[in-house]
Protein backbone atom coordinates (compact mmCIF):
# COMPACT_ATOMS: atom_id res chain seq x y z
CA UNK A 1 0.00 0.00 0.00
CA UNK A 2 1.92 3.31 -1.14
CA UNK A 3 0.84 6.80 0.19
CA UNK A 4 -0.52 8.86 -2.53
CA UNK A 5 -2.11 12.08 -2.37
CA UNK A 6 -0.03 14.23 -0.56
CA UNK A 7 0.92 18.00 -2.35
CA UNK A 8 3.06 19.19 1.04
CA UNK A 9 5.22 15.83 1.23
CA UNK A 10 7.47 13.73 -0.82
CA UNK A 11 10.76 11.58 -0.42
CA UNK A 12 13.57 13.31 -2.55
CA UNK A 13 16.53 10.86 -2.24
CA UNK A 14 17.27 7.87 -0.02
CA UNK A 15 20.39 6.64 0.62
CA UNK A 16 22.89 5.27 3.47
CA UNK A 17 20.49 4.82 6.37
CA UNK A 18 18.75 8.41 5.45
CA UNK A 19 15.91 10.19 3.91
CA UNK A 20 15.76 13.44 2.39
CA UNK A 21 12.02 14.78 2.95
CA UNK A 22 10.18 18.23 1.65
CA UNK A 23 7.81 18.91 3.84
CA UNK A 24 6.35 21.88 2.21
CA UNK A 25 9.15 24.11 1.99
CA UNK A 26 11.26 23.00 4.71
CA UNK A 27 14.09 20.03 3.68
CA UNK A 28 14.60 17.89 6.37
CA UNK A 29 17.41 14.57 6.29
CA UNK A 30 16.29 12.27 8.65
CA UNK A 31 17.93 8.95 9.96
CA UNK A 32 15.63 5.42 8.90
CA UNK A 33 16.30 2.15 9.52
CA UNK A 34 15.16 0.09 6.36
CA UNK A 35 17.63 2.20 4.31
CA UNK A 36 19.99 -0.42 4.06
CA UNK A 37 20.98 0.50 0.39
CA UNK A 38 23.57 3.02 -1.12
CA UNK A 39 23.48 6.35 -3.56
CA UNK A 40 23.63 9.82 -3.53
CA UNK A 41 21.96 12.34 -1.20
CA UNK A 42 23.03 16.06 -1.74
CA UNK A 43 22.81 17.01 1.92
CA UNK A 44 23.39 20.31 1.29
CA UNK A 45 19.17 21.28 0.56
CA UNK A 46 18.05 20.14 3.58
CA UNK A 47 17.53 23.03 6.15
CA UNK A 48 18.24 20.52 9.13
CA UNK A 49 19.66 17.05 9.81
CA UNK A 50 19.01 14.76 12.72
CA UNK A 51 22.29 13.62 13.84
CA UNK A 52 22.45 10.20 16.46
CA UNK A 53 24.54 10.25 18.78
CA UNK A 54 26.79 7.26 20.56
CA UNK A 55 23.69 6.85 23.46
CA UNK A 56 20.88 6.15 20.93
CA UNK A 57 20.06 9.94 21.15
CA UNK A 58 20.44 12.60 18.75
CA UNK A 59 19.70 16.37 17.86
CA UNK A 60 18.64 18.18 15.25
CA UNK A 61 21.25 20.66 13.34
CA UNK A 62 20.72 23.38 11.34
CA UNK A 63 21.93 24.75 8.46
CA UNK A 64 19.06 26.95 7.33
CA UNK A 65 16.40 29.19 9.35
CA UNK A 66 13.00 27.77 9.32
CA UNK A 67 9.75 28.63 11.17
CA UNK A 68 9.43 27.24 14.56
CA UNK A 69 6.42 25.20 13.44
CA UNK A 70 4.41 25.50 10.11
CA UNK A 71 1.63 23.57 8.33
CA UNK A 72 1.32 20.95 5.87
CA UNK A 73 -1.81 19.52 4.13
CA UNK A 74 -3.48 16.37 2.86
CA UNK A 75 -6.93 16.71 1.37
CA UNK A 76 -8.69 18.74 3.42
CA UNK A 77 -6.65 17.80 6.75
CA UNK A 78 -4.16 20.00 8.24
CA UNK A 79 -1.12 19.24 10.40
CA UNK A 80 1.31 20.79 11.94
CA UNK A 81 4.97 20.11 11.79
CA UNK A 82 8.28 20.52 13.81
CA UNK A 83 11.25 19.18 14.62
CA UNK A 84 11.19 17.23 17.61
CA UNK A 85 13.38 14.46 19.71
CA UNK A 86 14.39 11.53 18.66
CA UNK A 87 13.82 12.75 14.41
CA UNK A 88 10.13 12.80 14.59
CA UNK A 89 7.98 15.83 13.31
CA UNK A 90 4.85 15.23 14.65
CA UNK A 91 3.61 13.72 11.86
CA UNK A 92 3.66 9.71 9.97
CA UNK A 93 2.56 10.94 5.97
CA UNK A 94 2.82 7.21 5.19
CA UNK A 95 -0.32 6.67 7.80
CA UNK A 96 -2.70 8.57 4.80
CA UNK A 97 -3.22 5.39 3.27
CA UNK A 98 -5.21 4.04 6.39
CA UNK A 99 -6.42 7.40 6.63
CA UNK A 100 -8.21 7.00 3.44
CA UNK A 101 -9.20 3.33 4.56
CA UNK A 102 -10.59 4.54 7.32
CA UNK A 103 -12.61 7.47 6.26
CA UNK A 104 -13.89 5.34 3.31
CA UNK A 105 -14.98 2.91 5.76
CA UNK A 106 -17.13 5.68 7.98
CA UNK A 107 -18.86 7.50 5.50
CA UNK A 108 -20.30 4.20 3.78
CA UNK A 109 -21.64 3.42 7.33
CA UNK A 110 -25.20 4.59 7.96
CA UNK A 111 -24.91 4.70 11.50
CA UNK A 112 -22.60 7.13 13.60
CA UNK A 113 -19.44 5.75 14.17
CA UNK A 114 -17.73 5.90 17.88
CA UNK A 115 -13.71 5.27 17.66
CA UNK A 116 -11.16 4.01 19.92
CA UNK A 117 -7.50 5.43 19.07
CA UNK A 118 -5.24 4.08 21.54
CA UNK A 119 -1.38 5.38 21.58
CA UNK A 120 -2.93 7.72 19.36
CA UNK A 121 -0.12 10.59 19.36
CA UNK A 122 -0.56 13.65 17.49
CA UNK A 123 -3.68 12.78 16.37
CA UNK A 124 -3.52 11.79 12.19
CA UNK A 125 -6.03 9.44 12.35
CA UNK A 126 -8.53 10.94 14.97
CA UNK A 127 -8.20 14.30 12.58
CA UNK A 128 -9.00 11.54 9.60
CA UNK A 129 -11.96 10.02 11.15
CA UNK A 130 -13.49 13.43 12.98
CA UNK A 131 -13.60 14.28 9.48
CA UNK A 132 -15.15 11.93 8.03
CA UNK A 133 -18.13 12.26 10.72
CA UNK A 134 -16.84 9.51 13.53
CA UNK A 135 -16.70 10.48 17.40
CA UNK A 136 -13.20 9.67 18.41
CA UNK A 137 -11.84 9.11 21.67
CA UNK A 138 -8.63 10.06 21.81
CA UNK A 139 -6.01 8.43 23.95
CA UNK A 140 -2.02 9.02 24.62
CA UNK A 141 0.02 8.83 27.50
CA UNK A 142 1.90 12.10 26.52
CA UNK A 143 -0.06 15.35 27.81
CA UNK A 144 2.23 16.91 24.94
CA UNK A 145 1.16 14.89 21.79
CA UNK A 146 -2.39 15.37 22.96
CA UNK A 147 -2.41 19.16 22.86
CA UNK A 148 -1.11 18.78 19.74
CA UNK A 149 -3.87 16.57 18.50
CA UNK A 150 -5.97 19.04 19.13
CA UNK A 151 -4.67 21.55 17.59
CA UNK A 152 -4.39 19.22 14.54
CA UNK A 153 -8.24 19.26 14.93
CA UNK A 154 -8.68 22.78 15.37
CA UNK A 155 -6.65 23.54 12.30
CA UNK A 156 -8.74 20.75 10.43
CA UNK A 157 -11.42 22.42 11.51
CA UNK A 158 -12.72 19.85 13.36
CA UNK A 159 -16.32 20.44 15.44
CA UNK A 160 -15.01 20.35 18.94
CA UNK A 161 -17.84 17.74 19.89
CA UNK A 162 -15.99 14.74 17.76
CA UNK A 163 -13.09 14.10 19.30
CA UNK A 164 -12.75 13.41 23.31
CA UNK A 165 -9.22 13.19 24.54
CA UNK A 166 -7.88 11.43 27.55
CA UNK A 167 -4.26 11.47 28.90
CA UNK A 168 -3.76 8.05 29.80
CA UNK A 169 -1.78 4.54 29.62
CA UNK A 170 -4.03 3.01 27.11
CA UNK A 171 -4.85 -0.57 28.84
CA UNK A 172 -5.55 1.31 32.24
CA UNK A 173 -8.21 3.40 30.25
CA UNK A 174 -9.66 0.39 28.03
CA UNK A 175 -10.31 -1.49 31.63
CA UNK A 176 -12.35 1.45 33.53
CA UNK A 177 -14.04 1.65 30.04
CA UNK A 178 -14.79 -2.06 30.37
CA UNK A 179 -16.17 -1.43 34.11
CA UNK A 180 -17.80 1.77 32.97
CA UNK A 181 -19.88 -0.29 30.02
CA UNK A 182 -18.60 1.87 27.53
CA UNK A 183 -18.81 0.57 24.01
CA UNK A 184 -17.20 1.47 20.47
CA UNK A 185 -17.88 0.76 16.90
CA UNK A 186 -13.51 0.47 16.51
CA UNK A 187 -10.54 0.57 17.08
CA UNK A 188 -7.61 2.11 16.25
CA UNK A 189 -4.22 1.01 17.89
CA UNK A 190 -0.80 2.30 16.72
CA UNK A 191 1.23 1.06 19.50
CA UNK A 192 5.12 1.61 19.90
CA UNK A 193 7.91 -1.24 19.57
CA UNK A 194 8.62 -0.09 23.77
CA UNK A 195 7.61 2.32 25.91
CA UNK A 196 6.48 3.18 29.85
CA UNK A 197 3.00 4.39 30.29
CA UNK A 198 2.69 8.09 32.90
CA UNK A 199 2.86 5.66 35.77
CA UNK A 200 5.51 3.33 35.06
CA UNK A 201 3.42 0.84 33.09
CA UNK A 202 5.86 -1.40 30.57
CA UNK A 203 4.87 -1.89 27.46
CA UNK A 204 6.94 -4.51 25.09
CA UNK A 205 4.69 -4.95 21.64
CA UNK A 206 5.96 -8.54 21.60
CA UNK A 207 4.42 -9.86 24.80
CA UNK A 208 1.59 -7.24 25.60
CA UNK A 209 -0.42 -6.78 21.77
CA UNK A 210 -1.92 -9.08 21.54
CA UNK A 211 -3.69 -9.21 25.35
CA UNK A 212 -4.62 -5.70 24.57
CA UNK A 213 -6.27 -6.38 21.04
CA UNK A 214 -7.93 -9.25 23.09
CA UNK A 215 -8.70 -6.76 26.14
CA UNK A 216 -10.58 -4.21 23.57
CA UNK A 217 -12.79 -6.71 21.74
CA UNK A 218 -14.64 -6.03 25.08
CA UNK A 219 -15.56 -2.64 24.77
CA UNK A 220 -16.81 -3.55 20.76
CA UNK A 221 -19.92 -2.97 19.93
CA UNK A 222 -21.75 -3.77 16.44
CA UNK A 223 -17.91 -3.23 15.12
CA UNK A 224 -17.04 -1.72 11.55
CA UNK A 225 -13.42 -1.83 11.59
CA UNK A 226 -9.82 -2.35 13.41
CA UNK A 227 -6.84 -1.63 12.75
CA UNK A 228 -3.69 -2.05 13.78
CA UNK A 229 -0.36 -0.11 12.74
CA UNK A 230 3.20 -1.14 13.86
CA UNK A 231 6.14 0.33 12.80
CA UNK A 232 8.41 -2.56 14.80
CA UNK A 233 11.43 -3.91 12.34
CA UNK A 234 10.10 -7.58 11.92
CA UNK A 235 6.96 -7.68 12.59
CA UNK A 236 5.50 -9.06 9.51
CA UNK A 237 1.99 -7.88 8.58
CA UNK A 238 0.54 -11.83 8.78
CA UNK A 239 1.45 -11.07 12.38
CA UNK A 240 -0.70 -8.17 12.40
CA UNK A 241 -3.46 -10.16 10.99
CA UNK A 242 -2.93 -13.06 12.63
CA UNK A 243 -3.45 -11.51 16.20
CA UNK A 244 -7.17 -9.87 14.74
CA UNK A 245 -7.79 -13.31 13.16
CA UNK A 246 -7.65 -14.92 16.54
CA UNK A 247 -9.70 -12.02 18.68
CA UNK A 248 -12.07 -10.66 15.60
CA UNK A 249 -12.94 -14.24 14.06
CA UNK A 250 -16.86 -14.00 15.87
CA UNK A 251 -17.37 -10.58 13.85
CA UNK A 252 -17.08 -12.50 10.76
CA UNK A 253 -16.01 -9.99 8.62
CA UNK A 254 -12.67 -9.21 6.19
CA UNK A 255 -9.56 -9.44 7.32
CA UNK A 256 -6.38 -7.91 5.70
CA UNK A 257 -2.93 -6.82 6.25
CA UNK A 258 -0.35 -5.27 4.45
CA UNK A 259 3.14 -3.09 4.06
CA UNK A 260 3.00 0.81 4.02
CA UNK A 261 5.44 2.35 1.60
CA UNK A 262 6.26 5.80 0.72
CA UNK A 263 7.00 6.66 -3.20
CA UNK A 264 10.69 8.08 -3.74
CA UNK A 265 11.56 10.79 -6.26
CA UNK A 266 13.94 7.53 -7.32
CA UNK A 267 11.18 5.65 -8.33
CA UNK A 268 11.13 3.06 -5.38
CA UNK A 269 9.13 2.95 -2.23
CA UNK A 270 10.23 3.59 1.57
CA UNK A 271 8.51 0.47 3.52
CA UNK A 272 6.80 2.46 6.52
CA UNK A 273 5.80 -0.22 8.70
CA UNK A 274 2.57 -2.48 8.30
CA UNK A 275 -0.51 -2.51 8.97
CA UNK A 276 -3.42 -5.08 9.70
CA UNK A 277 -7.59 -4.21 9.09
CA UNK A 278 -10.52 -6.52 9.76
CA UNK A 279 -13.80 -4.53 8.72
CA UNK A 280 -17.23 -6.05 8.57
């Protein structure tokens, strides 16, 4: 599945372990781990480069001015973008092809659609689906990335009554929902290789996905769709699918999974990640 559509975005050269990314009019090189191959990358257009360091870190440095934050646009979303820690920008352009999945998928439905994003970060999908007419609930255990979600939304121009968000570690949350008898139409889940929810909480993707997909089929409801992201190196998307084969099977339904790539000004594709949808 390649990401298409975007006017604000696109790969100029790859090469070496690095990307070389417009994002409107700001060049940014950026460090990525499937670029395994070699070429050419003229570093001198990008306005910044994230640099690792020794410790696994890294900072950004710059060779240009640029704004402290700007906007970029896909469709009629908006995002805003900046250079952060550890490379990120605040936003995953590769994600608009579930984006479009996903929207596709609530405006065919005839009845309102209510949305569970967990580790839901800056917000691309909950903009995607708000959009489309879902209810989103909105869930991250960095206060930071929410606020920043919605803004997304308010740029968007989002009707502040769609989207509910919720600073949280995402399994704490989904079991008061449980308790609470809340109930969603899907699920979105975009979880992180590791990480430590606000209180400590570990998170591994290995052992604790697939107890969590299994944990949320619980607060499902007349479900329309789930999907899963990952953006862990080897996790295969029959993985993906395999894990909402095994907790989804009793929806019926279609199940699919698949790669998400990024088209090159060199006429390849940047693999992304994967990504793994069961929809009714």
């Amino acid at each position: 599945m390649i990401a298409t559509g975007w006017k604000d975005y696109k790969i100029l050269a790859t090469a070496d372990g690095e990307k070389l990314e417009m994002w409107k009019d700001v060049c940014l090189l950026r460090p990525d781990p499937q670029v395994i191959w070699k070429g050419n990358i003229d570093a001198k257009k990008a306005h910044a480069r994230y640099i690792r360091n020794s410790s696994g870190g890294g900072e950004w440095k710059y060779f240009k001015r640029i704004p402290d934050e700007w906007t970029v646009e896909w469709k009629d979303l908006k995002f805003l973008i900046r250079p952060m820690g550890f490379k990120h920008v605040g936003l995953f352009p590769e994600q608009s092809v579930n984006w479009a999945l996903m929207t596709d998928i609530i405006k065919k439905t005839p009845e309102q659609v209510n949305v569970l994003n967990l580790f839901a970060y800056t917000g691309g999908a909950t903009v995607a689906c708000a959009k489309a007419g879902a209810k989103v609930t909105h869930v991250d255990a960095a206060k930071g990335m929410v606020e920043r979600a919605g803004q997304n939304a308010t740029l968007s121009e989002i009707p502040k009554d769609r989207i509910r968000y919720i600073i949280d570690d995402c399994k704490k949350f989904v079991l008061r929902e449980i308790k609470r008898g809340k109930k969603y139409n899907a699920v979105i889940m975009d979880p992180p290789s590791y990480g430590r929810g606000p209180g400590g909480e570990l998170w591994k993707i290995e052992d604790s996905l697939y107890d969590l997909v299994e944990l949320t089929t619980k607060v499902l409801e007349n479900p329309v769709f789930y999907l899963i992201n990952s953006y862990t190196t080897g996790l295969q998307p029959s993985v993906i699918e395999n894990i909402l084969r095994l907790n989804l099977k009793a929806f019926g339904g279609k199940f699919d999974s698949y790669e998400v790539c990024l088209p090159t000004e060199e006429g390849i594709v940047l693999p992304c990640g994967c990504s793994g949808l069961w929809q009714r």
